[in-house]
N, C-alpha and C. Protein backbone atom coordinates (compact mmCIF):
# COMPACT_ATOMS: atom_id res chain seq x y z
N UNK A 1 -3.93 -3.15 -25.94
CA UNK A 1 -2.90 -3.17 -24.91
C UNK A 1 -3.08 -4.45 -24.08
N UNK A 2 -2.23 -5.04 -24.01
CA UNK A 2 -2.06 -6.27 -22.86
C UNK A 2 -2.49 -6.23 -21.42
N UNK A 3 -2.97 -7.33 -20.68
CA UNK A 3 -3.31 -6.85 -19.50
C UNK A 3 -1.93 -6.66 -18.47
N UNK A 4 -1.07 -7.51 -18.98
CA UNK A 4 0.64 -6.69 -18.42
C UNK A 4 0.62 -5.19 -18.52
N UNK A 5 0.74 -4.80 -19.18
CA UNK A 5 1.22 -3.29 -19.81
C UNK A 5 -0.25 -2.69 -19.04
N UNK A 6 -1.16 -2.90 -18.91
CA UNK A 6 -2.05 -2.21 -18.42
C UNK A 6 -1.87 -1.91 -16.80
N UNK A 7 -1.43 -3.61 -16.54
CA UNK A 7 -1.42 -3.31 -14.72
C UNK A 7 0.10 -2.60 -14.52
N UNK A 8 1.23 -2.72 -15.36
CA UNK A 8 2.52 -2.44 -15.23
C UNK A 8 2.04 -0.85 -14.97
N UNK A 9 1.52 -0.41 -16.09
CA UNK A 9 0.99 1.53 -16.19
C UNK A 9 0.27 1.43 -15.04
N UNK A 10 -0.35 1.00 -14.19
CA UNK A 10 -1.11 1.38 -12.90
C UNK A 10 -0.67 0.67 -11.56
N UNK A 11 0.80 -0.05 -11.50
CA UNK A 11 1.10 -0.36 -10.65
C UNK A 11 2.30 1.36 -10.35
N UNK A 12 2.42 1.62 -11.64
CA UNK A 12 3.46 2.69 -11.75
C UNK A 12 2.76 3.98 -11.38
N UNK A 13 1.77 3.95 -11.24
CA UNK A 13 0.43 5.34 -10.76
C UNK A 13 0.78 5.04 -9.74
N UNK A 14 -0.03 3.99 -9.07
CA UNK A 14 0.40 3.94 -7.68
C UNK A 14 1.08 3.88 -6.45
N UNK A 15 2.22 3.18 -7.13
CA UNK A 15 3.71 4.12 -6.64
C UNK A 15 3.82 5.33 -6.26
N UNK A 16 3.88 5.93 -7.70
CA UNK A 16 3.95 7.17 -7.66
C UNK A 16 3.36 7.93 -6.74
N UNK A 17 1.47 7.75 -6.54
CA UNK A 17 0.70 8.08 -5.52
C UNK A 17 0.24 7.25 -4.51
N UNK A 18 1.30 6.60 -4.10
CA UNK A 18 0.84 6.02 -2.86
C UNK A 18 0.44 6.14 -1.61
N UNK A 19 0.81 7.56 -1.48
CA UNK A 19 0.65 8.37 -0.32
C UNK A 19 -0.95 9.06 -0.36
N UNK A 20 -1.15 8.77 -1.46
CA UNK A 20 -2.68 9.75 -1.42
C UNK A 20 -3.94 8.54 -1.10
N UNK A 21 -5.04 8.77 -0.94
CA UNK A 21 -5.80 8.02 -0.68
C UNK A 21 -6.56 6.52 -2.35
N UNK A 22 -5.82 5.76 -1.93
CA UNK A 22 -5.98 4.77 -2.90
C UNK A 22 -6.76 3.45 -2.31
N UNK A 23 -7.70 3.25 -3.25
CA UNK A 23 -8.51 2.35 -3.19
C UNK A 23 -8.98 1.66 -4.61
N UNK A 24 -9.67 0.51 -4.42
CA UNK A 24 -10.25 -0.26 -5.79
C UNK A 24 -11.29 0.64 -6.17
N UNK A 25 -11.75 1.44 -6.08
CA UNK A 25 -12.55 2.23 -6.67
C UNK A 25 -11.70 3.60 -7.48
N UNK A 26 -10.95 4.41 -6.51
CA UNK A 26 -10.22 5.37 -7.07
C UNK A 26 -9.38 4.70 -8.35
N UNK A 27 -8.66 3.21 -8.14
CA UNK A 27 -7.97 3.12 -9.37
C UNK A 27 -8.43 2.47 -10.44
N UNK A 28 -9.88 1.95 -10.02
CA UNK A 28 -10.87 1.26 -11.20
C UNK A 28 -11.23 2.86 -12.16
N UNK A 29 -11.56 4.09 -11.51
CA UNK A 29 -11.49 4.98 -12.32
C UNK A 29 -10.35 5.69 -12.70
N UNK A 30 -9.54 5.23 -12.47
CA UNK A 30 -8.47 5.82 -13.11
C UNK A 30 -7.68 5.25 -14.36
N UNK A 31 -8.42 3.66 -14.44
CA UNK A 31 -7.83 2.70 -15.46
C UNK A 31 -9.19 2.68 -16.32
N UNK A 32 -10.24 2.74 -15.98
CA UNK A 32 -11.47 3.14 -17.07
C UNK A 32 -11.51 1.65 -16.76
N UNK A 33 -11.47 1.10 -16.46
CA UNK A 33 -12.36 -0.13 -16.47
C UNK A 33 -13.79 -0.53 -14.93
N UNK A 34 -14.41 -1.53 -15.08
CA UNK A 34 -15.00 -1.90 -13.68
C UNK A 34 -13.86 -2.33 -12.35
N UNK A 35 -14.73 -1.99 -11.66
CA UNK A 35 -13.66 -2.91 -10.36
C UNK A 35 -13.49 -3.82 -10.34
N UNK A 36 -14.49 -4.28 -10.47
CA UNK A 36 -14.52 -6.38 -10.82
C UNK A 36 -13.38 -6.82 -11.75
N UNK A 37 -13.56 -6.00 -12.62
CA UNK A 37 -12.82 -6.54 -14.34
C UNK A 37 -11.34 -6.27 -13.88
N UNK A 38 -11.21 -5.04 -13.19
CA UNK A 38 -9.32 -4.49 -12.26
C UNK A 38 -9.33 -5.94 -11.60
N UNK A 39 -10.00 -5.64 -10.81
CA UNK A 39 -9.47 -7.22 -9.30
C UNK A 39 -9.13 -8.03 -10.17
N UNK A 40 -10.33 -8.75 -10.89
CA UNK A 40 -9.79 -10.14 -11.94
C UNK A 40 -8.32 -9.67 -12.39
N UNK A 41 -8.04 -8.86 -13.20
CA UNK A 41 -6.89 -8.64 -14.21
C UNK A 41 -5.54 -8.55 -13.29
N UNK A 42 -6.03 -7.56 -12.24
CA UNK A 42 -4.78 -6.91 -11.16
C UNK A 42 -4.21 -8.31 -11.07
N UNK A 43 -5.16 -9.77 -10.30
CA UNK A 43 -4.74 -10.66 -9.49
C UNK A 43 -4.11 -11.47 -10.40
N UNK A 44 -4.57 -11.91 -11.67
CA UNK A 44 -4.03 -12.74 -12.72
C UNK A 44 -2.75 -12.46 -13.16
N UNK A 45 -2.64 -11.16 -13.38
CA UNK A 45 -1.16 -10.44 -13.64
C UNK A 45 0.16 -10.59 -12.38
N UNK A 46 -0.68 -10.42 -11.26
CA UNK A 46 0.64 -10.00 -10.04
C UNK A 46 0.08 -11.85 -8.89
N UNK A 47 -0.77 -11.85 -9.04
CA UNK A 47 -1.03 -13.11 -7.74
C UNK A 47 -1.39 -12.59 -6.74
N UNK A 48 -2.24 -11.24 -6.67
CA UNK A 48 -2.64 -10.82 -5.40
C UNK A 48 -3.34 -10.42 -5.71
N UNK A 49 -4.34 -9.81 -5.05
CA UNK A 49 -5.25 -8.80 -5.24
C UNK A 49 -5.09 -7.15 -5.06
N UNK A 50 -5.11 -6.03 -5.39
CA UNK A 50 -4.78 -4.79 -5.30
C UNK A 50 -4.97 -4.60 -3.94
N UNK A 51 -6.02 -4.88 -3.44
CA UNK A 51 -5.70 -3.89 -1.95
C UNK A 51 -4.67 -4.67 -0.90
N UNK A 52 -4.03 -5.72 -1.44
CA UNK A 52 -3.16 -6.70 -0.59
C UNK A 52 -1.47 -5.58 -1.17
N UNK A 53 -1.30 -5.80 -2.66
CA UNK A 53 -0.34 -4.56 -3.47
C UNK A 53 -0.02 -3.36 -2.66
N UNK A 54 -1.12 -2.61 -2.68
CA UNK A 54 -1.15 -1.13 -2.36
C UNK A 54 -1.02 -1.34 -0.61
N UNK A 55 -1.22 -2.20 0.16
CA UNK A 55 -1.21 -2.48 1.70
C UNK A 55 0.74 -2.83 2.10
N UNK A 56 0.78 -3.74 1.19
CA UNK A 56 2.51 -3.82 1.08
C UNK A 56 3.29 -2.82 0.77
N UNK A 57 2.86 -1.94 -0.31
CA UNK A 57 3.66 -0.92 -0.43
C UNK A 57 3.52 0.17 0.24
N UNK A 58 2.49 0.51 1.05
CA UNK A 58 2.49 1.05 1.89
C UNK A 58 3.03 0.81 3.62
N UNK A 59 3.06 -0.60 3.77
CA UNK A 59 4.04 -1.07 4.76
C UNK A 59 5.55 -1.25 4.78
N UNK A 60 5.97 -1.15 3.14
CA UNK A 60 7.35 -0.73 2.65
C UNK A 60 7.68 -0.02 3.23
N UNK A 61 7.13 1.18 2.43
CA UNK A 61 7.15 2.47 2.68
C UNK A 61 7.89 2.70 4.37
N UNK A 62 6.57 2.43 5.06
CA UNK A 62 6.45 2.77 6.77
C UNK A 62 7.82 2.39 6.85
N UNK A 63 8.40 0.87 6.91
CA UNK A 63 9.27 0.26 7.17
C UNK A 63 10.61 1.29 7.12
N UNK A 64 10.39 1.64 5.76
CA UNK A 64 11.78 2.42 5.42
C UNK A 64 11.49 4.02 6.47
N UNK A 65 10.34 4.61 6.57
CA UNK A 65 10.56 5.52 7.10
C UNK A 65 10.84 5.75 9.00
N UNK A 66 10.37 4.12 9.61
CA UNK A 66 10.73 4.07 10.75
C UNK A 66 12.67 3.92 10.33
N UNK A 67 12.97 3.13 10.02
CA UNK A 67 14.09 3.08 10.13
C UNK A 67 15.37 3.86 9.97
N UNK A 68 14.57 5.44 9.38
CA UNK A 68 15.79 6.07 8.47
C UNK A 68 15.11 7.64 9.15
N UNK A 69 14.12 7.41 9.62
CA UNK A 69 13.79 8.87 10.71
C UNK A 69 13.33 8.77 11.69
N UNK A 70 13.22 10.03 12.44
CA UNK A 70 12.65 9.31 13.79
C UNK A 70 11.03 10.04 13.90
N UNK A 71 10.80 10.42 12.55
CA UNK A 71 9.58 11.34 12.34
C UNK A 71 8.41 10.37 13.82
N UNK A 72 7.19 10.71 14.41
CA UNK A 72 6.34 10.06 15.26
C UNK A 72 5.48 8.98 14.16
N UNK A 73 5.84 7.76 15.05
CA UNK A 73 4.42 6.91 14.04
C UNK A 73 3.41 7.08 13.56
N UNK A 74 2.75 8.39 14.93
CA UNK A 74 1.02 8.55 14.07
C UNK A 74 1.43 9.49 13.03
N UNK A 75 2.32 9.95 12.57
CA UNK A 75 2.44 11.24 11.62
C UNK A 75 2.66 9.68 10.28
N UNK A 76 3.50 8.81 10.47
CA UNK A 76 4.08 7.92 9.18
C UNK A 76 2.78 7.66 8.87
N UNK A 77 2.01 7.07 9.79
CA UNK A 77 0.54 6.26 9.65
C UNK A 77 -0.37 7.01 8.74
N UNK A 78 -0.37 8.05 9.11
CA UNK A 78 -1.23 9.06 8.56
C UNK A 78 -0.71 9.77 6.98
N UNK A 79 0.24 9.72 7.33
CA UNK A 79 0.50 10.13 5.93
C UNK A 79 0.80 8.83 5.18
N UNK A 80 0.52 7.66 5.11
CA UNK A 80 0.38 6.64 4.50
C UNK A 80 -1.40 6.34 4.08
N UNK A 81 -2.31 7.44 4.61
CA UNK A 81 -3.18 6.86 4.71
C UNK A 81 -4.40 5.86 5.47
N UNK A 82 -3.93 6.21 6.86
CA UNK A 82 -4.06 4.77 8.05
C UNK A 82 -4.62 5.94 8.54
N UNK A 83 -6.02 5.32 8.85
CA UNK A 83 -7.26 6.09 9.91
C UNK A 83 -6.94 6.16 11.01
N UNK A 84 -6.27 5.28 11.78
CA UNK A 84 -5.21 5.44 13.60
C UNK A 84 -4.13 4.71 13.34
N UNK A 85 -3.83 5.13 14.29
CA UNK A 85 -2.19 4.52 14.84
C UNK A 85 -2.36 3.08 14.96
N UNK A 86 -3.64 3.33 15.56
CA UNK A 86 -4.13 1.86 16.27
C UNK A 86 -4.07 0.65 15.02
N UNK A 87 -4.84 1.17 13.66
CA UNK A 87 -4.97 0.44 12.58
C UNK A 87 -3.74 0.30 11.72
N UNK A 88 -2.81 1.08 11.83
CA UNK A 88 -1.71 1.04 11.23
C UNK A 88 -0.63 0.37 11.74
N UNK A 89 -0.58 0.13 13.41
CA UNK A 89 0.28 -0.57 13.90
C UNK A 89 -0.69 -2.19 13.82
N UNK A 90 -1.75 -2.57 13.76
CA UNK A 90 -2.64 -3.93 13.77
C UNK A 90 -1.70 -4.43 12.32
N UNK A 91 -1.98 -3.54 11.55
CA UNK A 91 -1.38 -4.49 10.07
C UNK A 91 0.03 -4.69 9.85
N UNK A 92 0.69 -3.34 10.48
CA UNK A 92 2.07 -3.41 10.87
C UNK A 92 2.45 -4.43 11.42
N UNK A 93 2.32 -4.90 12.61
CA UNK A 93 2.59 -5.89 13.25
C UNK A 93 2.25 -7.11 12.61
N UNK A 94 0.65 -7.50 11.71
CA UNK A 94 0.69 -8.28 10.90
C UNK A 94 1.68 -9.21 9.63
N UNK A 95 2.41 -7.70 8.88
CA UNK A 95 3.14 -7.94 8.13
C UNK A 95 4.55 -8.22 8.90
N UNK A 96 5.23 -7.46 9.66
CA UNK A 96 6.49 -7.56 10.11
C UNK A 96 6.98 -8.33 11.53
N UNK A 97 5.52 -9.07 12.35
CA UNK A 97 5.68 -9.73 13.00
C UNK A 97 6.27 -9.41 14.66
N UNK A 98 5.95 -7.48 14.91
CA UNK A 98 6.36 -6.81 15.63
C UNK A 98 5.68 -5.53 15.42
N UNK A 99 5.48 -4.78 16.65
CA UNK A 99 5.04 -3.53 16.33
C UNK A 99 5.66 -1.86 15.56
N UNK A 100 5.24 -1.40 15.07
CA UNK A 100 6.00 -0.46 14.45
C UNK A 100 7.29 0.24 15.28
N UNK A 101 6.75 0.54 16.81
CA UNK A 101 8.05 0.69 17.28
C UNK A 101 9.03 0.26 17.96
N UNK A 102 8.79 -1.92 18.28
CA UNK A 102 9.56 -2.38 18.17
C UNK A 102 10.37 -2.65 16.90
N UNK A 103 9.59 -2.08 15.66
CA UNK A 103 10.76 -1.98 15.02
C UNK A 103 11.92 -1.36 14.07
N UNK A 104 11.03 0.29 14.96
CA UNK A 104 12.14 1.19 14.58
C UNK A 104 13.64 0.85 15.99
N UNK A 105 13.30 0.30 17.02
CA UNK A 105 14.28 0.22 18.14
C UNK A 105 15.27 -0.88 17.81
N UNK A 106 14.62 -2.22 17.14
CA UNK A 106 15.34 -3.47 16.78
C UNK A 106 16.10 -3.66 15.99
N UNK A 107 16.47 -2.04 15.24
CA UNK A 107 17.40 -2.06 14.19
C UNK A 107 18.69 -1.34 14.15
């Protein structure tokens, strides 16, 4: 199997479970390979590294769910996986250049 088709089948896991607790370890065993040998392959294939992947799609995610509910942030945070509010709005604001609930209001 190609290392395309390999990361394509485990970018598609993680999608799928993105909500559950994902890390380079959980998906190094889930692809049977080392972690080392994932990182190398993940980054060569996509141009990032997995926990940069799985951090975006989980800030997707948030994005779409501030905007389309008014569910509370620490509940989005948390069910994304984010240990506080505190850490989930730091990267939030990282990626989107505003805090999570300037930017459920700015839209």
């Amino acid at each position: 199997m190609s290392h395309q088709k390999i990361i394509q089948d485990l970018i598609a896991w993680i999608d799928e479970d993105i909500d559950q607790p994902l890390n380079i370890d959980v998906v190094a065993k889930k692809s049977g390979y080392s972690k080392w040998y994932l990182q190398r392959m993940f980054r060569t294939v996509t141009h990032q590294t997995l926990g940069d992947y799985i951090r975006q799609r989980r800030l997707l995610l948030a994005a779409v769910e501030l905007r389309t509910t008014e569910r509370p942030i620490f509940d989005i945070a948390m069910d994304l996986g984010y240990v506080s509010q505190q850490t989930f709005s730091r990267v939030f604001r990282r990626q989107f250049d505003r805090t999570p609930s300037d930017y459920r209001h700015r839209l």
